[in-house]
Protein backbone atom coordinates (compact mmCIF):
# COMPACT_ATOMS: atom_id res chain seq x y z
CA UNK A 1 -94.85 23.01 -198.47
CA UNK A 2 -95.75 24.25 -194.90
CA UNK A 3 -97.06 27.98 -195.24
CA UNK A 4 -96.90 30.90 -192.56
CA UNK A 5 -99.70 30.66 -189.84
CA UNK A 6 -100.76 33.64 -187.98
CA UNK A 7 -102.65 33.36 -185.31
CA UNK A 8 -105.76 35.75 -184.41
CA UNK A 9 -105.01 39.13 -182.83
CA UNK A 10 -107.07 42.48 -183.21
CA UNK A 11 -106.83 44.62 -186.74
CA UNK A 12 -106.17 47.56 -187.09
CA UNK A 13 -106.00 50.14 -190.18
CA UNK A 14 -102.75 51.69 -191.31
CA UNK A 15 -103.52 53.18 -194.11
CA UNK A 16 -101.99 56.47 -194.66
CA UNK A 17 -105.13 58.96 -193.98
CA UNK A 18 -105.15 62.59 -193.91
CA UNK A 19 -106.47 65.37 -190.79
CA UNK A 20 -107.08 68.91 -191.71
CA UNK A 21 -104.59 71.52 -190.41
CA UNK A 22 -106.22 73.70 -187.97
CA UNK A 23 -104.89 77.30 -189.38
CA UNK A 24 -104.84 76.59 -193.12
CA UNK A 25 -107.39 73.99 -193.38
CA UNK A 26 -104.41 71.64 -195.58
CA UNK A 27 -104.37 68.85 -196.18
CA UNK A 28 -101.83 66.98 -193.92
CA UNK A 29 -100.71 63.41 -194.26
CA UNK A 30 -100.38 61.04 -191.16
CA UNK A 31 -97.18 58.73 -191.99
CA UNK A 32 -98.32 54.72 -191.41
CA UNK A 33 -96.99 53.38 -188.49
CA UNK A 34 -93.55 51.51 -187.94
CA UNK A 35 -94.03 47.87 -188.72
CA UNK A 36 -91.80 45.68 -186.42
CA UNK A 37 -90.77 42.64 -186.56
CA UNK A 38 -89.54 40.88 -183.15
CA UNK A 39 -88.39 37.49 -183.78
CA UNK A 40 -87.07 34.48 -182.20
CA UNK A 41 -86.55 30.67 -182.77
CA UNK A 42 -88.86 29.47 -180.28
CA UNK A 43 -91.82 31.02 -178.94
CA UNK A 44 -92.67 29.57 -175.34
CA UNK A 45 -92.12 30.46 -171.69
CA UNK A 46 -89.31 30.91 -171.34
CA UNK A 47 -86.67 34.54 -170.29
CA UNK A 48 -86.87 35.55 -174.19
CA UNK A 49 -90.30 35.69 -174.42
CA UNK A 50 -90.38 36.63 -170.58
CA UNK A 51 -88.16 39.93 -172.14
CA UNK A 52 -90.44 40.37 -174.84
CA UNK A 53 -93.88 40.56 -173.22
CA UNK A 54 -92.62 42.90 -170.12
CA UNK A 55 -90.76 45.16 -173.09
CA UNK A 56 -94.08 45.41 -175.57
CA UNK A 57 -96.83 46.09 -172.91
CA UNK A 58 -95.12 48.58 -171.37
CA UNK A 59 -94.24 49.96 -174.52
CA UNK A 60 -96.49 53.18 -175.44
CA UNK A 61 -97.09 50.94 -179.15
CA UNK A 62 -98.37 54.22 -180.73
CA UNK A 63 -97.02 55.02 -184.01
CA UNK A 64 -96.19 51.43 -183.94
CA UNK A 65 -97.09 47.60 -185.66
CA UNK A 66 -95.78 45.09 -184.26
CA UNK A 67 -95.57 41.30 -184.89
CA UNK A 68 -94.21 38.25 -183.30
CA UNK A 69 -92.72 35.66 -185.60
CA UNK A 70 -90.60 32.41 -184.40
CA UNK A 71 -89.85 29.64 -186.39
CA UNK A 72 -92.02 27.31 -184.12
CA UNK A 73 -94.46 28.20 -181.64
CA UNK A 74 -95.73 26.41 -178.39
CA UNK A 75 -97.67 27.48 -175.67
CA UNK A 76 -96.71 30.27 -173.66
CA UNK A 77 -98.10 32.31 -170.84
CA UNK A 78 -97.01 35.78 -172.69
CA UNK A 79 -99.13 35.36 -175.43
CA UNK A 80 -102.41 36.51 -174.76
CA UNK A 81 -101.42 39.59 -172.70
CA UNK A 82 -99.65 40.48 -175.79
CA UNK A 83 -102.04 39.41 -178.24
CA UNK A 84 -104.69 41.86 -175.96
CA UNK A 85 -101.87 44.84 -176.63
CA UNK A 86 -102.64 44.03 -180.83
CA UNK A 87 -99.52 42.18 -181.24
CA UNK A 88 -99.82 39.45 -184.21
CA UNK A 89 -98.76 36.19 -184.08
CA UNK A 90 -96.97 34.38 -187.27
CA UNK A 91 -95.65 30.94 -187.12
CA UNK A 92 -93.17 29.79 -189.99
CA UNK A 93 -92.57 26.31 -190.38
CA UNK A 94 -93.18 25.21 -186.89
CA UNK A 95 -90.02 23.27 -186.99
CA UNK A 96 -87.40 24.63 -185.74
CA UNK A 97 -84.77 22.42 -187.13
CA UNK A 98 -86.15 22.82 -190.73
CA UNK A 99 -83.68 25.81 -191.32
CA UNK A 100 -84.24 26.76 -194.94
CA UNK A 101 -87.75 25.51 -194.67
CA UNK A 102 -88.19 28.93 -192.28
CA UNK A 103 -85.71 31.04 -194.19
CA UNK A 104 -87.89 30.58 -197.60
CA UNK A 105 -91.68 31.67 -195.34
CA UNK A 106 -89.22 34.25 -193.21
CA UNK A 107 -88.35 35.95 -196.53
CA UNK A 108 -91.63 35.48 -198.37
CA UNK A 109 -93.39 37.40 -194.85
CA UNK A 110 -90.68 40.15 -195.11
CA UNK A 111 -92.31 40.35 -198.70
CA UNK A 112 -95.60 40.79 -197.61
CA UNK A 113 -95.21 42.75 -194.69
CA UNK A 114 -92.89 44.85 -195.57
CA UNK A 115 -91.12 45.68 -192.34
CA UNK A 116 -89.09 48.72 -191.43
CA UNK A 117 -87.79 47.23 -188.51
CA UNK A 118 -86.37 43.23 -187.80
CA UNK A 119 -85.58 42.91 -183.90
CA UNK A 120 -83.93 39.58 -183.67
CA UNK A 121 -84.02 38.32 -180.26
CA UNK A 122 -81.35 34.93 -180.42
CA UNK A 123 -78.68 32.81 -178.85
CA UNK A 124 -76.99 31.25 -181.83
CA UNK A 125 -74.85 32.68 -184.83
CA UNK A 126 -77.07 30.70 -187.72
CA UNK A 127 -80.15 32.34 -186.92
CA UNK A 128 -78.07 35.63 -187.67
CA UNK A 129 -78.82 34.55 -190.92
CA UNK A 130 -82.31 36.36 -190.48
CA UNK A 131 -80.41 39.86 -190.55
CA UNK A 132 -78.65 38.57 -193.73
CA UNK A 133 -82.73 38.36 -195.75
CA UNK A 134 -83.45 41.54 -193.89
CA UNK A 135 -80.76 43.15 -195.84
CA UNK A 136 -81.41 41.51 -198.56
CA UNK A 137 -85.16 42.87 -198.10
CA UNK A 138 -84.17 46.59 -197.76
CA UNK A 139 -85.31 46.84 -194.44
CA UNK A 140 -83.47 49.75 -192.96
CA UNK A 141 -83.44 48.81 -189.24
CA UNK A 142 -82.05 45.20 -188.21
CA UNK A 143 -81.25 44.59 -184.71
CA UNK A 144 -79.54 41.76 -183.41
CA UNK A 145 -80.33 40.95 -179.72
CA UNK A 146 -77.82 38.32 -178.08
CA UNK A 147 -79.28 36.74 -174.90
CA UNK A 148 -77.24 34.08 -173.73
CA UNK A 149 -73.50 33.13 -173.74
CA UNK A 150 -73.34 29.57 -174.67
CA UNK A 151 -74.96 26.41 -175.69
CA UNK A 152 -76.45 23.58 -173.82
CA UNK A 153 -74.95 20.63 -173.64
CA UNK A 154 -75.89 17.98 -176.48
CA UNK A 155 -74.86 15.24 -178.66
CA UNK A 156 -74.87 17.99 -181.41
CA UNK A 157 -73.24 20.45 -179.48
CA UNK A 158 -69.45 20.41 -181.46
CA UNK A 159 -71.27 20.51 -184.93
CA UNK A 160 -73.52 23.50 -183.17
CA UNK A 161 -71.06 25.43 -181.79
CA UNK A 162 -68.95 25.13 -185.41
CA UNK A 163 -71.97 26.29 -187.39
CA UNK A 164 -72.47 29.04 -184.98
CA UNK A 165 -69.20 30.34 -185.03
CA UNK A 166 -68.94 30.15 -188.85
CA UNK A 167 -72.48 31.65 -189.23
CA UNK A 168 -71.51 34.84 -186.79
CA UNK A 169 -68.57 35.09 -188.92
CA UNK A 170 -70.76 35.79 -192.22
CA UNK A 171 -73.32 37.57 -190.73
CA UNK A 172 -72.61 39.66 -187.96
CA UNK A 173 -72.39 42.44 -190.16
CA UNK A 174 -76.02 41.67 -191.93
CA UNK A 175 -77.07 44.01 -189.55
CA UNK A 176 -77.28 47.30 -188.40
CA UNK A 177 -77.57 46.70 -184.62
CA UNK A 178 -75.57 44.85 -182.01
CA UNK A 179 -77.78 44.42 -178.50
CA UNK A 180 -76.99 42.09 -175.97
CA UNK A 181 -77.93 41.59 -171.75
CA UNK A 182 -74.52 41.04 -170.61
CA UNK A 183 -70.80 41.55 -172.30
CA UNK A 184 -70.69 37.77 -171.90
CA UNK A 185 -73.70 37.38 -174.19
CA UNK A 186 -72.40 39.70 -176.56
CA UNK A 187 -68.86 38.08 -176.97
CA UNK A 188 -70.57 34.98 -177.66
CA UNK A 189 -73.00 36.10 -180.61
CA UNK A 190 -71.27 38.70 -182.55
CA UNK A 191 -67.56 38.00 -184.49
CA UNK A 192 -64.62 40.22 -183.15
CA UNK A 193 -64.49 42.27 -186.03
CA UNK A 194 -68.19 43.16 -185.69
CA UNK A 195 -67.84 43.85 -182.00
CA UNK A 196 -64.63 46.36 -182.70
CA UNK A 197 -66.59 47.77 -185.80
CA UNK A 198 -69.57 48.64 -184.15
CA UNK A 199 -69.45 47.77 -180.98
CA UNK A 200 -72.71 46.67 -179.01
CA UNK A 201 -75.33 48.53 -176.93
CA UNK A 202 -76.18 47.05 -173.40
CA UNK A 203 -80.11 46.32 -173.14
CA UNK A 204 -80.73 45.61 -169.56
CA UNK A 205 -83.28 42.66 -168.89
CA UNK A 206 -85.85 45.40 -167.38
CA UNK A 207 -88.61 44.44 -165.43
CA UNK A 208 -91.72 45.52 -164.10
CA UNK A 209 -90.40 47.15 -160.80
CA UNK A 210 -93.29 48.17 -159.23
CA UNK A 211 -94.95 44.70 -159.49
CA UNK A 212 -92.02 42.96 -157.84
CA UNK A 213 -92.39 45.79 -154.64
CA UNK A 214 -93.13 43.19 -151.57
CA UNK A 215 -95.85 42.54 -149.73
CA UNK A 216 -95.27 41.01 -146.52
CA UNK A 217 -99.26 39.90 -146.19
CA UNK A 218 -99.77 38.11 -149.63
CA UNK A 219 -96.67 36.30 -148.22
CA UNK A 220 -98.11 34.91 -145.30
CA UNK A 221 -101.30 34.56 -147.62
CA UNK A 222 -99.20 32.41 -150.02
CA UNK A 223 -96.74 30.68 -147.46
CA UNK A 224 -100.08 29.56 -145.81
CA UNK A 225 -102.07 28.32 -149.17
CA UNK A 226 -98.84 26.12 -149.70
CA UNK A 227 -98.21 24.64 -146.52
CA UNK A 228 -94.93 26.59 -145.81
CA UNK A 229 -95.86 28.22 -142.82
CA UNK A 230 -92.11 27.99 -140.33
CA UNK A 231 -90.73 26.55 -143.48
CA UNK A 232 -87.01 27.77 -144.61
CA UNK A 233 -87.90 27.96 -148.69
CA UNK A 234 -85.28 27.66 -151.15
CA UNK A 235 -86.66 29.01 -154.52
CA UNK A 236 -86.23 28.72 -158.17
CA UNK A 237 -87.82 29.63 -161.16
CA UNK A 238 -86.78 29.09 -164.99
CA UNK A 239 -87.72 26.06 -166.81
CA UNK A 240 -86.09 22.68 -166.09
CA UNK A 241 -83.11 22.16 -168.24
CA UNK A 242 -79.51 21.45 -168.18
CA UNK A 243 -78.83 25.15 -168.65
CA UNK A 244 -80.60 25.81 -164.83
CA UNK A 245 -79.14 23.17 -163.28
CA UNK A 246 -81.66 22.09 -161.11
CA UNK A 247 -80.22 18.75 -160.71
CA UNK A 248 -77.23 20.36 -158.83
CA UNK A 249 -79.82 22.49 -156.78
CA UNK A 250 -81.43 19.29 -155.29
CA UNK A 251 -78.62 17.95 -154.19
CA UNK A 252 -77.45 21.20 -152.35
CA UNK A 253 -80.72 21.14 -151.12
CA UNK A 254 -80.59 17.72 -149.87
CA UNK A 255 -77.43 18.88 -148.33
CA UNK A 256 -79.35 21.73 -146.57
CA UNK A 257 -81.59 19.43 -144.95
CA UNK A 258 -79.52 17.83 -143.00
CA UNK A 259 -78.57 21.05 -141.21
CA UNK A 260 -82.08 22.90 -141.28
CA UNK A 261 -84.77 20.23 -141.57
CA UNK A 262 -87.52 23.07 -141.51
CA UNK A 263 -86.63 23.92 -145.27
CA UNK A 264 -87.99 23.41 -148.14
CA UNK A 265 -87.52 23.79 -151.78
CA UNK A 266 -89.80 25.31 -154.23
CA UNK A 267 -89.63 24.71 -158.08
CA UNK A 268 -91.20 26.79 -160.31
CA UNK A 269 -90.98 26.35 -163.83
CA UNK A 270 -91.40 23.45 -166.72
CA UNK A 271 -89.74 21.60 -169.32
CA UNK A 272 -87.70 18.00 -170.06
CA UNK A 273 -85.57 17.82 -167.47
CA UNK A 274 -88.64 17.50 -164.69
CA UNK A 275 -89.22 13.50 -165.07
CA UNK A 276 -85.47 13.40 -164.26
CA UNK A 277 -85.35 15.60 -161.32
CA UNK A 278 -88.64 14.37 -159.61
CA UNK A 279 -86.38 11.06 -159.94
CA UNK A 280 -83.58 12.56 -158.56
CA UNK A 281 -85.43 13.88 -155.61
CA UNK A 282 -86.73 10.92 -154.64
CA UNK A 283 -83.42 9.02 -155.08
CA UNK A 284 -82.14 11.52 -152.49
CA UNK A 285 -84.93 11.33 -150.03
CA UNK A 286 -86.28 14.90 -150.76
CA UNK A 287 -89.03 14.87 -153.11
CA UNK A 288 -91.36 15.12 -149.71
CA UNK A 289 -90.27 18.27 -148.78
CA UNK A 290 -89.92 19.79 -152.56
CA UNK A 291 -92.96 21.56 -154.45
CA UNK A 292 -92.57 21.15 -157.99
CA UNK A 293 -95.31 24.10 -158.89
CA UNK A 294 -95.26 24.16 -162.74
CA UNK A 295 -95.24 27.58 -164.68
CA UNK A 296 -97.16 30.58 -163.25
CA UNK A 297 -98.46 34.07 -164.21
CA UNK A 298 -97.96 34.77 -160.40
CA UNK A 299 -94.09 34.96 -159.75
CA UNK A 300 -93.90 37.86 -157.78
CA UNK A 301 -95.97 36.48 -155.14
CA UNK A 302 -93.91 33.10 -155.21
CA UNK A 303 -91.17 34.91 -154.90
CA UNK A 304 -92.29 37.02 -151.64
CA UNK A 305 -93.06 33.17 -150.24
CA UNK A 306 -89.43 32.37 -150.53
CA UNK A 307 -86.61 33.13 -148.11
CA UNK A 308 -83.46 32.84 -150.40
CA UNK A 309 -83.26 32.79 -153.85
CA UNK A 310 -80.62 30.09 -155.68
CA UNK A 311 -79.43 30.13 -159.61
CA UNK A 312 -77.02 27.94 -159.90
CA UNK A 313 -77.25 27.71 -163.78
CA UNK A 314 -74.29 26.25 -166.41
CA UNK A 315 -74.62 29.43 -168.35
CA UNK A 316 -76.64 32.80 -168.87
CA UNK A 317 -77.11 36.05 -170.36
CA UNK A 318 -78.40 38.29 -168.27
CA UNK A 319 -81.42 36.25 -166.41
CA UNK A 320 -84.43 37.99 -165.78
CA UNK A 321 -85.72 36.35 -162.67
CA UNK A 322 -82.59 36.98 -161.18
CA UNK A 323 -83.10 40.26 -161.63
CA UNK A 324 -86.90 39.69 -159.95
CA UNK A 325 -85.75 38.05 -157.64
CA UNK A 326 -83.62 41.03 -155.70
CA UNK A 327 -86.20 43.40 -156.74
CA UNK A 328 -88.68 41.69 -154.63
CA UNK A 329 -85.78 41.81 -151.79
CA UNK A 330 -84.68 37.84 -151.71
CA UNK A 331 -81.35 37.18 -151.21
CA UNK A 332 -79.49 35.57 -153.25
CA UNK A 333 -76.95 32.86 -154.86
CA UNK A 334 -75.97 32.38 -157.94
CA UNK A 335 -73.33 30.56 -159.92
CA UNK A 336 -70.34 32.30 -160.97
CA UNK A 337 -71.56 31.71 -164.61
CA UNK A 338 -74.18 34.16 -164.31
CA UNK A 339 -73.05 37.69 -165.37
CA UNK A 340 -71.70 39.86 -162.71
CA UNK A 341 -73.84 42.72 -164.63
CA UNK A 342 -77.04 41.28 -162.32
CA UNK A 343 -76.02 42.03 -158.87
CA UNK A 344 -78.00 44.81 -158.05
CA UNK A 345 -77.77 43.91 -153.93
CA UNK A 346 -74.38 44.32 -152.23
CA UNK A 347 -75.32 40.75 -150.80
CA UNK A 348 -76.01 38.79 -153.84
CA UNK A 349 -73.60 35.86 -153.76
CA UNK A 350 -71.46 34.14 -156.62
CA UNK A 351 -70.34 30.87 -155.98
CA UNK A 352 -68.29 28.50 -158.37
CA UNK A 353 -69.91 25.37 -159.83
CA UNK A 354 -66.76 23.69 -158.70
CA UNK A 355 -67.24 24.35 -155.05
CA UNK A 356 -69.63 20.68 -153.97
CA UNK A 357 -72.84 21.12 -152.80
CA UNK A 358 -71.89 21.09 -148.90
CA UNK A 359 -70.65 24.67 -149.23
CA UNK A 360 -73.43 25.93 -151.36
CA UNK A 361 -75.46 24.72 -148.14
CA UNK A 362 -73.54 26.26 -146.08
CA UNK A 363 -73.84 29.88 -147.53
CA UNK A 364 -77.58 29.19 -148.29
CA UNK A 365 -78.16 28.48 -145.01
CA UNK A 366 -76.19 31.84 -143.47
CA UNK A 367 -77.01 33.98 -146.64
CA UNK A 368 -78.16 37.59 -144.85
CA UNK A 369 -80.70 40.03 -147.03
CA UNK A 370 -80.25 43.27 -148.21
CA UNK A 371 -82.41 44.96 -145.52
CA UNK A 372 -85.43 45.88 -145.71
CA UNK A 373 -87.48 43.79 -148.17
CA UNK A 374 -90.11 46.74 -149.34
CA UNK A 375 -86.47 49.04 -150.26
CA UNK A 376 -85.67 46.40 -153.11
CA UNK A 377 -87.68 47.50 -155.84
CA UNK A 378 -86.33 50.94 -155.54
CA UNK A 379 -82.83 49.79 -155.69
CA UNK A 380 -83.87 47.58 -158.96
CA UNK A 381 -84.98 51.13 -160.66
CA UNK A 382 -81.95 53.26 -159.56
CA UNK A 383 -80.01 50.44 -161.23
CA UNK A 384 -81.56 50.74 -164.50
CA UNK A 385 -83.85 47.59 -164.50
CA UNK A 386 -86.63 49.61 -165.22
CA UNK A 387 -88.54 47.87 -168.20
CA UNK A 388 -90.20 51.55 -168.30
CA UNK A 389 -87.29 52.98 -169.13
CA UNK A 390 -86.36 50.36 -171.30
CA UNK A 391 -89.38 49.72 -173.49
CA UNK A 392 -89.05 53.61 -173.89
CA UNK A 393 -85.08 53.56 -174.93
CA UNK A 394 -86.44 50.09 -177.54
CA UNK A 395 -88.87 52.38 -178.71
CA UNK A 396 -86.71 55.42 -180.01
CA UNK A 397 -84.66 52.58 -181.70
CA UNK A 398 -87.66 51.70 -183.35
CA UNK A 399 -88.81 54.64 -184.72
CA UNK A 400 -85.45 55.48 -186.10
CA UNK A 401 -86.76 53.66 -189.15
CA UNK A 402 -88.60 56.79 -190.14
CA UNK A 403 -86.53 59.49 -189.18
CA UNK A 404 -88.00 60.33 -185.55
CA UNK A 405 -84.62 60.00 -184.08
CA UNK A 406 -81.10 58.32 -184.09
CA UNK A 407 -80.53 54.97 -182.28
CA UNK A 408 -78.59 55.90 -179.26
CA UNK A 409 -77.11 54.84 -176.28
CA UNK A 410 -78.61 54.49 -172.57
CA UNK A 411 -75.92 56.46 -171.02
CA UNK A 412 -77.12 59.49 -173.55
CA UNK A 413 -80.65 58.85 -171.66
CA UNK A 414 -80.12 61.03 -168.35
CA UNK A 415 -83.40 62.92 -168.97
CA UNK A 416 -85.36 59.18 -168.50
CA UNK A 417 -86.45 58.30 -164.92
CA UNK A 418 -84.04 55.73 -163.25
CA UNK A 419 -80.79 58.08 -164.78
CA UNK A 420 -78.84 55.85 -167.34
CA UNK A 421 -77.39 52.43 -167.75
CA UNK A 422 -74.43 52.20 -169.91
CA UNK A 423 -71.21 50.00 -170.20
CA UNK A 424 -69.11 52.44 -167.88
CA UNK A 425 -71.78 52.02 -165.33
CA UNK A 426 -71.51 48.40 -164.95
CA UNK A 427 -67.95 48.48 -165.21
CA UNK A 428 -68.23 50.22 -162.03
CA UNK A 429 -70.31 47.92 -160.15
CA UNK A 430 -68.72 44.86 -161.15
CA UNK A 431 -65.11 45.76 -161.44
CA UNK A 432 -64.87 44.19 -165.14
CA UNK A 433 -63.20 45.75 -167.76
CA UNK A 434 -66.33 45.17 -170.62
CA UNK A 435 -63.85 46.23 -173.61
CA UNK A 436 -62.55 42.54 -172.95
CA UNK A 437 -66.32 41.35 -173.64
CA UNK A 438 -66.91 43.11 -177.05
CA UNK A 439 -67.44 46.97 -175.57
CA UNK A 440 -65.26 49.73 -176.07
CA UNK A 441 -63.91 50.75 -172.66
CA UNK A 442 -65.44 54.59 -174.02
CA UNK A 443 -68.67 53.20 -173.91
């Protein structure tokens, strides 16, 4: 049988110890630190893990352990900055299709480890069953993160979605916690009953604002290293999969040509769908004047290369590079199945998958900014997006596990920088009534 494998990361001692009190001289105990565990299916490169990393190092980690487990992991550009911050690594099966194969190691490291907190960071009801062992464990925290609002599309995808809806069924009440990026994301994860029981907390996808700030001269630096000097660039990053849609986004870019010849389209990103698109390119006459640039540590500065931003994805939680993306003043278009939740610029633009490509040109190739570039960032923190603020609100969650505090909700945050995020705030700035996506319209 295949055992857990962790991979190397810094130790550290948390034994209890004792300090001497400085007026009696007692004898006082230091309580071990919080041990959490933050899991998810798949551990690669993707807007979890993106989440994940971005949430943990700028988390102040004191008084906390924390580990990353996932059922199967791959290579990923968030693991060593994470694995520098102490975080340990522990692979279970390294399938992730060999479901009781991971439950049996997921329950047997709950055993040894012996968490106080289970953060589960997934996008399908069976791997709910997680918070279910938790339980069963004693652990007294369980959070259930939702981060996406549907499945991709598959031969499997009927006997998925049936599992998943039975599975969120039995065991959306396994756990303690309901967190999700978007109302959509919620709805999709948690049962009705759970959702009117406990109702869910709204975790924005924060992100490091003051990296995203522009910087008009690494642009020209970057535009310049790339050949896109008097180039019109149409950017997109998130790995290359039916969920993202990039097929779609080569044909509206082949579209675009034909009207502005000086653009080009820039690709940034991995995964199975590439082969298929560098086909598709080339069917269409465009693979010339399209970069396919692979995965990068360097977004930000991609990003200040581009001109407009396009997301034309099937489905998504909350995305986090669309959330970079305005923060490093792009405009922008995405599909109308991206949660209105992300528009943080009055210019952001939704358009329907149903519309063809010509008029996704067409409003690509007119799409006006949000002003000033270098204001951007500051609009991304006055939203909430701050993953300072976050990592801080995730924190006091944590330590609820030994009595620092209760597990509350951002709007009770206004003494945080960046003011609060809750449901009634987005309700505001998209219109939506939330209550009809799992939260209570008090929230």
């Amino acid at each position: 049988m295949a055992d857990i494998t962790q991979t190397p990361a810094p130790q550290k001692d948390t034994a209890q110890t004792e300090i001497v009190g400085k007026k009696d001289n007692a004898a006082v105990p230091v309580p071990e630190k919080v041990k959490v565990c933050c899991f998810c299916e798949r551990w690669e490169s993707g807007g979890i893990e993106s989440f994940l990393c971005n949430a943990l190092c700028h988390m102040d980690l004191s008084g906390l352990e924390v580990d990353i487990v996932a059922a199967q992991m791959g290579d990923s550009i968030f693991t060593a900055p994470l694995t520098a911050h102490g975080i340990r690594f522990y692979e279970l099966s390294g399938r992730q299709n060999s479901v009781l194969e991971n439950h049996r190691l997921f329950w047997k490291l709950l055993a040894e480890r012996q968490y106080d907190v289970v953060h589960l960071n997934i996008f399908h009801g069976l791997s709910l069953c997680y918070g279910f062992l938790a339980r069963q464990a004693g652990i007294p925290v369980r959070i259930a993160h939702s981060h996406n609002s549907a499945l991709r599309k598959s031969r499997a995808r009927p006997l998925k979605l049936l599992v998943h809806y039975i599975s969120r069924g039995l065991f959306s009440f396994s756990v303690t916690d309901l967190w999700a990026c978007s109302g959509m994301a919620a709805k999709f994860l948690f049962s009705k009953k759970a959702l009117v029981s406990k109702d869910f907390l709204f975790i924005p996808n924060g992100i490091d604002v003051e990296r995203f700030q522009f910087n008009a001269s690494v642009r020209e630096k970057v535009r310049e290293e790339l050949g896109l000097r008097n180039k019109y660039v149409i950017g997109n990053i998130g790995r290359l999969c039916y969920q993202k849609n990039q097929e779609f986004l080569i044909e509206i870019f082949s579209e675009l040509l034909r009207g502005r010849p000086e653009s080009c389209l820039l690709l940034v990103g991995a995964g199975e769908a590439e082969p298929m698109l560098r086909k598709k390119a080339e069917d269409l006459g465009v693979a010339g004047a399209s970069i396919f640039y692979g995965t990068s540590a360097r977004v930000e500065q991609l990003m200040w290369a581009m001109d407009v931003f396009v997301m034309p994805s099937r489905f998504e939680g909350l995305p986090v590079t669309g959330i970079e993306a305005q923060a490093s003043g792009l405009p922008c278009v995405f599909s109308d199945a991206v949660t209105q939740e992300c528009r943080i610029c009055g210019s952001t633009q939704f358009i329907s998958l149903s519309e063809p490509a010509e008029v996704w040109a067409e409003k690509i190739s007119h799409i006006c900014g949000c002003g000033n570039r270098e204001d951007a960032a500051s609009a991304a923190q006055e939203a909430g997006f701050s993953i300072v603020d976050v990592a801080l609100r995730i924190k006091k969650s944590y330590l609820r596990a030994e009595g620092y505090g209760r597990s509350e909700d951002f709007s009770d945050h206004s003494d945080l920088p960046g003011g609060a995020v809750s449901l009634q705030v987005c309700r505001e700035r998209t219109g939506a009534d939330l209550s009809q996506h799992g939260g209570h319209s008090g929230r």
